[in-house]
C-alpha atoms as a PDB file:
ATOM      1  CA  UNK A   1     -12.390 -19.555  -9.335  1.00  0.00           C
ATOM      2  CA  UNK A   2     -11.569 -15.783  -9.959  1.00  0.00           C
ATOM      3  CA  UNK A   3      -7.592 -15.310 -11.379  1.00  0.00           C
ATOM      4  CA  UNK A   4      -6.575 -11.820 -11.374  1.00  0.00           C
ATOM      5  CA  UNK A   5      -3.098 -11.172 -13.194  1.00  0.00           C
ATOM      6  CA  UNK A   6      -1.641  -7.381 -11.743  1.00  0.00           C
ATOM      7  CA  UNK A   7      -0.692  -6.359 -15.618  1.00  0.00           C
ATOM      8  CA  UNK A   8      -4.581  -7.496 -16.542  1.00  0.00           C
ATOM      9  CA  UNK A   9      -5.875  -5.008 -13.974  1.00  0.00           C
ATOM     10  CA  UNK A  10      -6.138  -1.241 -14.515  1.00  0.00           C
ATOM     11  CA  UNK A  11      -3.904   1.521 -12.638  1.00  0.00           C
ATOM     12  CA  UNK A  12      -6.571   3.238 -10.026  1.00  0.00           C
ATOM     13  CA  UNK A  13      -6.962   7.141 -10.277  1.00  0.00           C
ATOM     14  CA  UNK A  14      -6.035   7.856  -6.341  1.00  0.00           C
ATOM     15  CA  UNK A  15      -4.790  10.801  -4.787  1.00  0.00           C
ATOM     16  CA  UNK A  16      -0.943   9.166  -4.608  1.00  0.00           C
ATOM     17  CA  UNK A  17      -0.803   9.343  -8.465  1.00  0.00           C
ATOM     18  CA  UNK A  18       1.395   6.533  -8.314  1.00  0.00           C
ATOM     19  CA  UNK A  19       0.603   2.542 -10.056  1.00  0.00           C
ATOM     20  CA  UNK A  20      -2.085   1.568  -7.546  1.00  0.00           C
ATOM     21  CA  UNK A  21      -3.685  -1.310  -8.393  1.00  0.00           C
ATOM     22  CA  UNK A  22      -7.277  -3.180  -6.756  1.00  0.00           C
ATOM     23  CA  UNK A  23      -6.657  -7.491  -6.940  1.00  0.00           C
ATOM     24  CA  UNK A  24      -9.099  -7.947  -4.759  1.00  0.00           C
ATOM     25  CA  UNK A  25     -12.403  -6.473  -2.864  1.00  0.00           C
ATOM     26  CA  UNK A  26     -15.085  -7.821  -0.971  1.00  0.00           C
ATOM     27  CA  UNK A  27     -16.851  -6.588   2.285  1.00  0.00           C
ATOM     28  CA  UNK A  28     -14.575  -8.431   4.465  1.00  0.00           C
ATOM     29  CA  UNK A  29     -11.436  -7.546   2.934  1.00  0.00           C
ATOM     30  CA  UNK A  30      -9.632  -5.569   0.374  1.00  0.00           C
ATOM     31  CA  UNK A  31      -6.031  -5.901  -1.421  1.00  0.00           C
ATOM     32  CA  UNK A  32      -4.078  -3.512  -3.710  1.00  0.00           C
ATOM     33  CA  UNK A  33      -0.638  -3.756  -5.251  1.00  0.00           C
ATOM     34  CA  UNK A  34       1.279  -1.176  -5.279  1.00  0.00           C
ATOM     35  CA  UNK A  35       4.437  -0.222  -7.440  1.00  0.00           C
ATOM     36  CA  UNK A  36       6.668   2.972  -6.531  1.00  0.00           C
ATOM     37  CA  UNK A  37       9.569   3.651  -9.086  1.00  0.00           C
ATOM     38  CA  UNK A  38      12.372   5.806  -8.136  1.00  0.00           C
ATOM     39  CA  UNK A  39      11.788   8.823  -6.148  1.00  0.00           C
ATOM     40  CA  UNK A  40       7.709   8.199  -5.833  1.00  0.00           C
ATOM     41  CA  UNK A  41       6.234   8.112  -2.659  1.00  0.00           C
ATOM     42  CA  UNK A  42       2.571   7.987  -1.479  1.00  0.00           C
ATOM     43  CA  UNK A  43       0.903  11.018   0.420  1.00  0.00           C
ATOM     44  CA  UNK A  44       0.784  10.167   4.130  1.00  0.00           C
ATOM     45  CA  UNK A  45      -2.813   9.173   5.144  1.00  0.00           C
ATOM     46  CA  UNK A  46      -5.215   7.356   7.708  1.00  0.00           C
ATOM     47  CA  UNK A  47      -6.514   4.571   7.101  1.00  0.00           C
ATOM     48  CA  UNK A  48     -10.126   3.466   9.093  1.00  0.00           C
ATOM     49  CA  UNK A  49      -9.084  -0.190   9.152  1.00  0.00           C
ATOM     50  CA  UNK A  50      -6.547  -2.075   9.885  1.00  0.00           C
ATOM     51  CA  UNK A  51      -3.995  -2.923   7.449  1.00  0.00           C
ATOM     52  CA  UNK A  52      -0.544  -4.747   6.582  1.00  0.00           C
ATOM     53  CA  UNK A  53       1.778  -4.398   4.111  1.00  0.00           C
ATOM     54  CA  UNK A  54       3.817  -7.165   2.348  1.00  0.00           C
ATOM     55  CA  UNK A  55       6.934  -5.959   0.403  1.00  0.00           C
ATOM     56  CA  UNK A  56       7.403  -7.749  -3.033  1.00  0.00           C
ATOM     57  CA  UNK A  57      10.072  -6.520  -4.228  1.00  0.00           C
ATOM     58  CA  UNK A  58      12.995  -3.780  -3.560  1.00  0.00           C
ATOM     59  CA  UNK A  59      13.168  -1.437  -0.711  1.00  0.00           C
ATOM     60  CA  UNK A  60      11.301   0.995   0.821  1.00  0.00           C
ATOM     61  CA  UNK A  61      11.107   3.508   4.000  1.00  0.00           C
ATOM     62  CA  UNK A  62       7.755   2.872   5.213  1.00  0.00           C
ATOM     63  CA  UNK A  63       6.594   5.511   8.050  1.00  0.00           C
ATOM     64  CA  UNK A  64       3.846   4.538  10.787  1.00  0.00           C
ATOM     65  CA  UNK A  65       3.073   6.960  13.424  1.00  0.00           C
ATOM     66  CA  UNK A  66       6.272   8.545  14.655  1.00  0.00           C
ATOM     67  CA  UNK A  67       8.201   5.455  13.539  1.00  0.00           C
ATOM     68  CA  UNK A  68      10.714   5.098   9.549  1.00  0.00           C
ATOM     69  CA  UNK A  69      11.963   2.205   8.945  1.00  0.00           C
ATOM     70  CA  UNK A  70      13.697   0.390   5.711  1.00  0.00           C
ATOM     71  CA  UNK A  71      12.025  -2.558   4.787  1.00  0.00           C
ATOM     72  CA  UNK A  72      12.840  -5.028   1.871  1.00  0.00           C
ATOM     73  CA  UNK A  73      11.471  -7.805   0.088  1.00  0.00           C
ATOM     74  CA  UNK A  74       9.443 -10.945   2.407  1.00  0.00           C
ATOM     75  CA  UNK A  75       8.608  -7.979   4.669  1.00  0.00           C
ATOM     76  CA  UNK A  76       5.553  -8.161   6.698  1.00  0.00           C
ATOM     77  CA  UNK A  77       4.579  -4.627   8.623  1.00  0.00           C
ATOM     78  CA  UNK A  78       1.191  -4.489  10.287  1.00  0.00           C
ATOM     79  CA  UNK A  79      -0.364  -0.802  10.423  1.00  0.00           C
ATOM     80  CA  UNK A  80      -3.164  -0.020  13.012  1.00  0.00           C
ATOM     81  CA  UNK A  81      -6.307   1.484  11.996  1.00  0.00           C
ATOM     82  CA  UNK A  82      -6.282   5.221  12.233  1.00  0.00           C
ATOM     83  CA  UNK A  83      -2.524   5.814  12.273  1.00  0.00           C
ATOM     84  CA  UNK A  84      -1.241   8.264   9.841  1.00  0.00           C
ATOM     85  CA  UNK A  85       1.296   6.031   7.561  1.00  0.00           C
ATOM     86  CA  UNK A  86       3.510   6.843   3.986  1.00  0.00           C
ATOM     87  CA  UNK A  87       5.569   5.022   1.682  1.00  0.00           C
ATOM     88  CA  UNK A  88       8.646   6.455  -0.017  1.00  0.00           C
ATOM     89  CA  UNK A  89      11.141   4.798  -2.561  1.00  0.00           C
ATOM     90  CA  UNK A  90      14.417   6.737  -1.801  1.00  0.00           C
ATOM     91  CA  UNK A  91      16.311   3.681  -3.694  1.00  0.00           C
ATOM     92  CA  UNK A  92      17.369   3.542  -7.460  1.00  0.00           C
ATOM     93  CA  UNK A  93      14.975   0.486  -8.173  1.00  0.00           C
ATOM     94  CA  UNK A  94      11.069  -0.864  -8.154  1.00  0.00           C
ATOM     95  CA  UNK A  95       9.376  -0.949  -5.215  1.00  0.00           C
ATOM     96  CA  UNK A  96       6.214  -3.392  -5.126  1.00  0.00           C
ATOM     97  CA  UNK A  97       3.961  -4.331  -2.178  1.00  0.00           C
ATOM     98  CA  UNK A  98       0.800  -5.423  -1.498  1.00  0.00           C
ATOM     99  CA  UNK A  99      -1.886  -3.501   0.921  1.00  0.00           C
ATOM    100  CA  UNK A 100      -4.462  -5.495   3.129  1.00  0.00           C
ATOM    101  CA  UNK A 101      -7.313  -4.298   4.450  1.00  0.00           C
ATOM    102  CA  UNK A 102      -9.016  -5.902   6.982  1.00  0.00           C
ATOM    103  CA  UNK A 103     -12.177  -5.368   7.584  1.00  0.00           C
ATOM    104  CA  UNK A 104     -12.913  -3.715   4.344  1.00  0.00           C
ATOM    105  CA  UNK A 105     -13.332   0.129   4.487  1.00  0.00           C
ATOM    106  CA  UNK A 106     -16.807   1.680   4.524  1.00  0.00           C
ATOM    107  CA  UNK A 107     -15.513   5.256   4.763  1.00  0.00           C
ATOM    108  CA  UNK A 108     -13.363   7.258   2.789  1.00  0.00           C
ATOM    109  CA  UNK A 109      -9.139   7.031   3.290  1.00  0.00           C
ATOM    110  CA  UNK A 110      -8.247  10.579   4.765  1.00  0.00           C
ATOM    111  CA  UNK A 111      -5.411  12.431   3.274  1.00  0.00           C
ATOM    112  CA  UNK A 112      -3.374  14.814   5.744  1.00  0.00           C
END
């Protein structure tokens, strides 16, 4: 049995330079937790796989293609593979989700 605990597991070094952290990662899938205080947003991107997002806590304005939306917390949001996509917190508390990626990626996330 592997236990991970999110405060256990160290803040990546990514691009977003925002509290991204890796729970889980094997070559058929990947998960990360993100956190976004305040203001923070993540740099919109492509993915190569297919991936969902699952809101934790607060609220966010997540961004898909040509589509914004607020979501909040026990939000599901499924993100095709190759779509540019972004996160912002435009609210005055935590924003936490999680990140699936399904298959995991073999190539690099692309930053636009």
């Amino acid at each position: 049995m592997n236990i991970v605990q999110i405060e256990k597991t160290p803040i990546a070094d990514t691009p977003h330079k925002v509290d991204v952290r890796k729970l889980y990662d094997t070559e058929n899938a990947m998960t990360v937790h993100i956190t976004l205080q305040p203001g923070e947003s993540l740099k919109k991107h492509i993915t190569p796989v297919d991936v969902f997002f699952y809101v934790l806590e607060g609220t966010g304005i997540v961004e898909i293609g040509d589509e914004k939306k607020e979501v909040g917390k026990d939000t599901l949001i499924d993100s095709p593979a190759r779509i540019p996509h972004c996160w912002y917190n435009e609210s005055e508390n935590v924003l936490r989700f999680l990140v699936v990626k399904v298959p995991r990626p073999t190539t690099e996330t692309k930053l636009l």
